[in-house]
Every structure is written in structure tokens, then in C-alpha cells.
Protein backbone atom coordinates (compact mmCIF):
# COMPACT_ATOMS: atom_id res chain seq x y z
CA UNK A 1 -22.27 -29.71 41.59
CA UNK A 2 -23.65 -31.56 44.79
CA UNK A 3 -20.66 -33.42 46.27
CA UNK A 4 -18.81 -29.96 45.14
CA UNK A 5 -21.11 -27.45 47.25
CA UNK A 6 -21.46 -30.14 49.91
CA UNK A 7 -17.62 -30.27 50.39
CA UNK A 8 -17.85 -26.10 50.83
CA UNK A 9 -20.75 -26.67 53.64
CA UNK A 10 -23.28 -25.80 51.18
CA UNK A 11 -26.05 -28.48 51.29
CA UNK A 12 -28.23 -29.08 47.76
CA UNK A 13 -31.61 -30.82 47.05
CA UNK A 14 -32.64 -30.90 43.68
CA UNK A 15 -36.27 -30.08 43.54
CA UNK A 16 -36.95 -30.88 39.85
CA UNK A 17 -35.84 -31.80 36.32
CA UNK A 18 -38.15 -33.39 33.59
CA UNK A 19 -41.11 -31.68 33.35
CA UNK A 20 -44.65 -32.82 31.63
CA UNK A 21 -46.94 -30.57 29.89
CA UNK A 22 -49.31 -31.05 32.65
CA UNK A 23 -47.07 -30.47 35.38
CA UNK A 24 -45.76 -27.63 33.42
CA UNK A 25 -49.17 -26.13 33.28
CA UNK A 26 -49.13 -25.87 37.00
CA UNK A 27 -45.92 -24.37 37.54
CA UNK A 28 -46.77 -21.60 35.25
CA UNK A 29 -50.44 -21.18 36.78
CA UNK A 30 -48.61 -21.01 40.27
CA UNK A 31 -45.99 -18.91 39.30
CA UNK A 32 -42.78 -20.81 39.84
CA UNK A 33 -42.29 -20.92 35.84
CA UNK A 34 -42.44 -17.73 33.27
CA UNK A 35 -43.68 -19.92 30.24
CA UNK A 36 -46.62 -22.59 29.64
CA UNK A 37 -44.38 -24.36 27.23
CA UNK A 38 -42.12 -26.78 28.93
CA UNK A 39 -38.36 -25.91 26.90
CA UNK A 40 -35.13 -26.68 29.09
CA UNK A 41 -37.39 -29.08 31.75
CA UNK A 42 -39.57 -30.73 28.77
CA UNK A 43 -39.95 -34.29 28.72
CA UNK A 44 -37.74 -33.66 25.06
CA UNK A 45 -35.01 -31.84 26.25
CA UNK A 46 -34.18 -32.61 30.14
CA UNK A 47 -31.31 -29.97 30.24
CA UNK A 48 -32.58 -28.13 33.21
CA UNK A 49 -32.85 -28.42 36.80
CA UNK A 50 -34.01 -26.47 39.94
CA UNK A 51 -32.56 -26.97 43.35
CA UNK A 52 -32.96 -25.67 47.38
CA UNK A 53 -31.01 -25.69 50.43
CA UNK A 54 -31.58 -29.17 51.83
CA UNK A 55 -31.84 -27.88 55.50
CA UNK A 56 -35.50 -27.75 56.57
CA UNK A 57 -37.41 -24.39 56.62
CA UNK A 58 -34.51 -22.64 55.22
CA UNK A 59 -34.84 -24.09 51.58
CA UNK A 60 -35.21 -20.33 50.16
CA UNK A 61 -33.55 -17.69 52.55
CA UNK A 62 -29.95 -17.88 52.39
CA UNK A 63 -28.60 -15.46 50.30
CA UNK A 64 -24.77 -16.62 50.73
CA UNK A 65 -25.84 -20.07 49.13
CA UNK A 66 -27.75 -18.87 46.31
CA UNK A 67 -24.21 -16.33 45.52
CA UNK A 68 -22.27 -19.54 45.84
CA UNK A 69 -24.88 -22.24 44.23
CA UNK A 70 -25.10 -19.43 40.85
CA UNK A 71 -21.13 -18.94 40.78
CA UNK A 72 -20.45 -22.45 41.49
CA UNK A 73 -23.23 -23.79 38.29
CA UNK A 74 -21.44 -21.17 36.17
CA UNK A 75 -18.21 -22.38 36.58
CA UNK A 76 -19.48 -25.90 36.20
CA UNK A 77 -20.82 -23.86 32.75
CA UNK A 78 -24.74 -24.20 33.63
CA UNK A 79 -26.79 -20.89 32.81
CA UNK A 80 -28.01 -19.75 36.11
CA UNK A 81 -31.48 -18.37 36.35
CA UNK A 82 -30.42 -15.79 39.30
CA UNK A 83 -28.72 -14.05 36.50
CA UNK A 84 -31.89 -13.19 34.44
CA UNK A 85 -33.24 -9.46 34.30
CA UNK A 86 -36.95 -10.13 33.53
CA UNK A 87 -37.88 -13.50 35.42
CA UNK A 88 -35.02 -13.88 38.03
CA UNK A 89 -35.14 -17.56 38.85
CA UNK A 90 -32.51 -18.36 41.35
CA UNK A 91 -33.28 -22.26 42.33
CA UNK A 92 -32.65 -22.46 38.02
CA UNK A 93 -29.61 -24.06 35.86
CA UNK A 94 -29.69 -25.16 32.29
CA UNK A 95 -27.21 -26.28 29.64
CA UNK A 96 -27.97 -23.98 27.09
CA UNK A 97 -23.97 -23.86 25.50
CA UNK A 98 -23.68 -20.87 27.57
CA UNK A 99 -26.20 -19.43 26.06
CA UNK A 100 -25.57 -20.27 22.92
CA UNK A 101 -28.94 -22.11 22.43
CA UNK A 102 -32.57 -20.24 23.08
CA UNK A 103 -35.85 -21.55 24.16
CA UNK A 104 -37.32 -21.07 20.81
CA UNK A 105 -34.30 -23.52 19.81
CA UNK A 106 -35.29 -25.56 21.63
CA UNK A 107 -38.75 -26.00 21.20
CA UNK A 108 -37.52 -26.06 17.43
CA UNK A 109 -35.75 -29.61 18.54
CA UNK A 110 -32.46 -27.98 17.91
CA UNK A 111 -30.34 -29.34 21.15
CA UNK A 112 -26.80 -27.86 22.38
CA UNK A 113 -24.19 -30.33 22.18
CA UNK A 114 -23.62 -32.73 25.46
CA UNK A 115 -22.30 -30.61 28.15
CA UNK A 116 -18.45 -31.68 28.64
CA UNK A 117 -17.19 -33.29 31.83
CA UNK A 118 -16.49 -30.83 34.54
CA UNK A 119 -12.78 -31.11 35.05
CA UNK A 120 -12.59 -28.81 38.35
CA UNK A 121 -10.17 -26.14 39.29
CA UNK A 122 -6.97 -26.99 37.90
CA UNK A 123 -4.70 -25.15 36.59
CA UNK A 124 -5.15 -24.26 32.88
CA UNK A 125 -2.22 -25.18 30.49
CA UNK A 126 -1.69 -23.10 27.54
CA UNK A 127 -2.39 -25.28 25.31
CA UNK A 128 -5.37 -26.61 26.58
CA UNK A 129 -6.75 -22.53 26.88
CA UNK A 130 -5.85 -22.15 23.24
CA UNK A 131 -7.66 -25.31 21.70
CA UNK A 132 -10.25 -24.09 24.03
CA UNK A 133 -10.10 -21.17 22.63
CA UNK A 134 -9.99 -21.89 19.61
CA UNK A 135 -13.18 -23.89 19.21
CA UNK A 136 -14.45 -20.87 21.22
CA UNK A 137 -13.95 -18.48 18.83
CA UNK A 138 -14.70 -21.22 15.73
CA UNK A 139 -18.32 -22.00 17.30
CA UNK A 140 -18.59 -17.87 17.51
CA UNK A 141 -17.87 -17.21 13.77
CA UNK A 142 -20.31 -19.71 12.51
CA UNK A 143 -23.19 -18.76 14.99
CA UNK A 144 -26.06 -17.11 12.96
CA UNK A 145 -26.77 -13.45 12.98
CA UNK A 146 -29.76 -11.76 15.28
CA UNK A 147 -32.77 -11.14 13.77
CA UNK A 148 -32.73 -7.23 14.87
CA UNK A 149 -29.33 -6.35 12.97
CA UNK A 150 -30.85 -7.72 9.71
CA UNK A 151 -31.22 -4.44 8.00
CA UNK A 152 -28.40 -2.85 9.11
CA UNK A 153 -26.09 -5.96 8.12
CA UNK A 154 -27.82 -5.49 4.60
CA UNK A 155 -27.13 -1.90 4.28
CA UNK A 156 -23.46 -2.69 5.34
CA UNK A 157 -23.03 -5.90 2.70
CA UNK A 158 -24.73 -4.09 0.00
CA UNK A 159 -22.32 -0.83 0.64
CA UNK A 160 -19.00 -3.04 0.45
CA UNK A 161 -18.75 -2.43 3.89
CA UNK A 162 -18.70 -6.23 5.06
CA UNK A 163 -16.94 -8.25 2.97
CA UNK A 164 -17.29 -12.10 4.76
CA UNK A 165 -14.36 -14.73 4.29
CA UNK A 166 -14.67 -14.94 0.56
CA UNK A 167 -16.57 -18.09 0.95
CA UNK A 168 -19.25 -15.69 1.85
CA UNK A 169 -19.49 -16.65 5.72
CA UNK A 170 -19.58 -13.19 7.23
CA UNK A 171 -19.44 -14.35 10.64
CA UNK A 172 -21.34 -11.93 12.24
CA UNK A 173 -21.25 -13.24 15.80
CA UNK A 174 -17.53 -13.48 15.67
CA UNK A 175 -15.48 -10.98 17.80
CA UNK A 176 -14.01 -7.68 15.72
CA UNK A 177 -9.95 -6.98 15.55
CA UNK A 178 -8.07 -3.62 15.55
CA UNK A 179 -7.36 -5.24 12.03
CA UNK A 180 -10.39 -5.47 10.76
CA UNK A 181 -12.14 -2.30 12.69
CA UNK A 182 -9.72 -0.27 10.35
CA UNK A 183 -10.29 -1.72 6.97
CA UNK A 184 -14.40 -1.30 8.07
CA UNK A 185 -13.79 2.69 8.94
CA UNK A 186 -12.34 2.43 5.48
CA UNK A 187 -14.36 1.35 3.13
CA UNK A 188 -16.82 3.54 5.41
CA UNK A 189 -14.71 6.69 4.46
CA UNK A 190 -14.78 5.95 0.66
CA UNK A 191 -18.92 5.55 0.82
């Protein structure tokens, strides 16, 4: 991501990674971090990292870098904290599997899988979109439900409306077909 945004005229200093309880403690007590538990930054984990401009006294105020710096770590497939709605965070990136993987995952010592090598902008074969794709879409289907839904997917099982794989995956995370979306306004009807 450095030599990358350095190539584009876009200078980057990383300002921190591995974080200690202790040092944690402070960030929170200044304000520079939203939680008193060290997740992404702890000492365990390491998957995050804050950066600046590197040009003195304009570290902060350049809108135009922080655009490219978020667009450029979410290509590179970080999580960019300039995206977040309660606790915008802009000098932020973590590999979280696109968020696939939450704090309290974390802090459970469940750990997304290494982050794969960052093979730049070229072009996309077919093939290589489709096994991506693929493993996509596999990764999806096996991805536990939310919490919140949990009545509502009970009401649905227990009324024959979701039916799972037979091998009683019911991949809930997994993306809905035309296909499917009928046979569920179905069974729906016949309630």
C-alpha cells in the first residue's frame, strides 16, 4: 500500500500497529480509539494499522489523500475505518475478511484467514473471477446467522418455509435466487 500510494504522489507514514493494553488504555482515554479493549491492534491479533500523510504539519488535512488512502486499502481488501458510521476513523485499516470477522471474534481468538497477496490491477480472467467467486459465495453459505434474525428464522424453519440443503445447512448468509425466492413465496402461500 506504501510503494503503491507513493508511486500516485501520495506519501504514507504508518503511525501504529501492535498495541498493548496499556498503550491501549491511553488511546481510548485520549480519544484516538472507540474501545478500551485492544481487538484488531492487540498484541494477539496485529491485523490493524493506522497511518498519516508523511509531509510535516499536514499529517491530517488532506482530504484528497484520505479518498485515495480508503479506496486504495479497499482494493488492497483492508476494512477502512473512514467508512464507519458511528466512530469514523480515517487514519484506520484492518484485515477483518472484509468484514467477515467482528471484534467480539476476535477477542474470542477466532482470527480471519491470512490476507492473500495483493496481485494489483490486472486484468481479471474468467476463470480466475469464477474460482474467486466461487469460494466467495462458498465462505457466504457457511457463515453463521445474526443473532437479531433468530426468531424470525425459527418461525420460518418451523413453518416449512426454509428448508436448508437437506444436510440441514440453511445457509442463511448466502445470497437468495429468483429460484429459490419463488419456491419461499410458495410454501408462504400454502401457510
Amino acid at each position: 500500500m506504501i510503494d503503491i500510494a507513493a508511486a500516485d504522489g501520495y506519501p504514507i507514514l504508518v503511525t501504529g500497529t501492535v498495541r498493548d493494553r496499556e498503550y491501549q488504555e491511553l488511546c481510548y482515554k485520549n480519544g484516538t480509539a472507540q474501545s478500551k479493549i485492544p481487538t484488531y491492534h492487540s498484541v494477539e491479533a496485529g491485523l490493524a494499522f493506522d497511518i498519516c500523510k508523511n509531509i510535516k504539519g499536514h499529517e491530517y488535512d488532506d482530504a484528497d489523500f484520505w479518498r485515495y488512502c480508503g479506496e486504495l486499502g479497499k482494493r488492497i481488501g483492508f476494512t477502512w475505518g473512514g467508512d464507519w458510521k458511528g466512530f469514523v476513523d480515517k487514519p484506520h485499516f484492518q484485515w477483518d475478511d472484509h468484514g467477515r470477522f467482528t471484534s467480539a471474534m476476535i477477542l474470542a481468538g477466532k482470527y480471519p484467514p491470512e490476507m492473500p497477496e495483493y496481485e494489483g490491477d490486472e486484468e481479471l480472467s474468467y476463470e480466475k473471477f469464477r474460482e474467486y467467486m466461487e469460494r466467495y459465495l462458498s465462505e457466504r453459505a457457511h457463515m453463521p446467522p445474526s443473532a437479531w434474525s433468530a426468531e424470525d428464522r425459527a418461525w420460518a424453519e418451523e413453518n416449512g418455509i426454509i428448508r436448508g440443503e437437506g444436510d440441514g445447512e440453511m445457509q442463511y448468509k448466502s445470497f437468495c435466487t429468483r429460484e429459490q425466492m419463488t419456491a419461499f413465496l410458495h410454501r408462504f402461500s400454502e401457510l
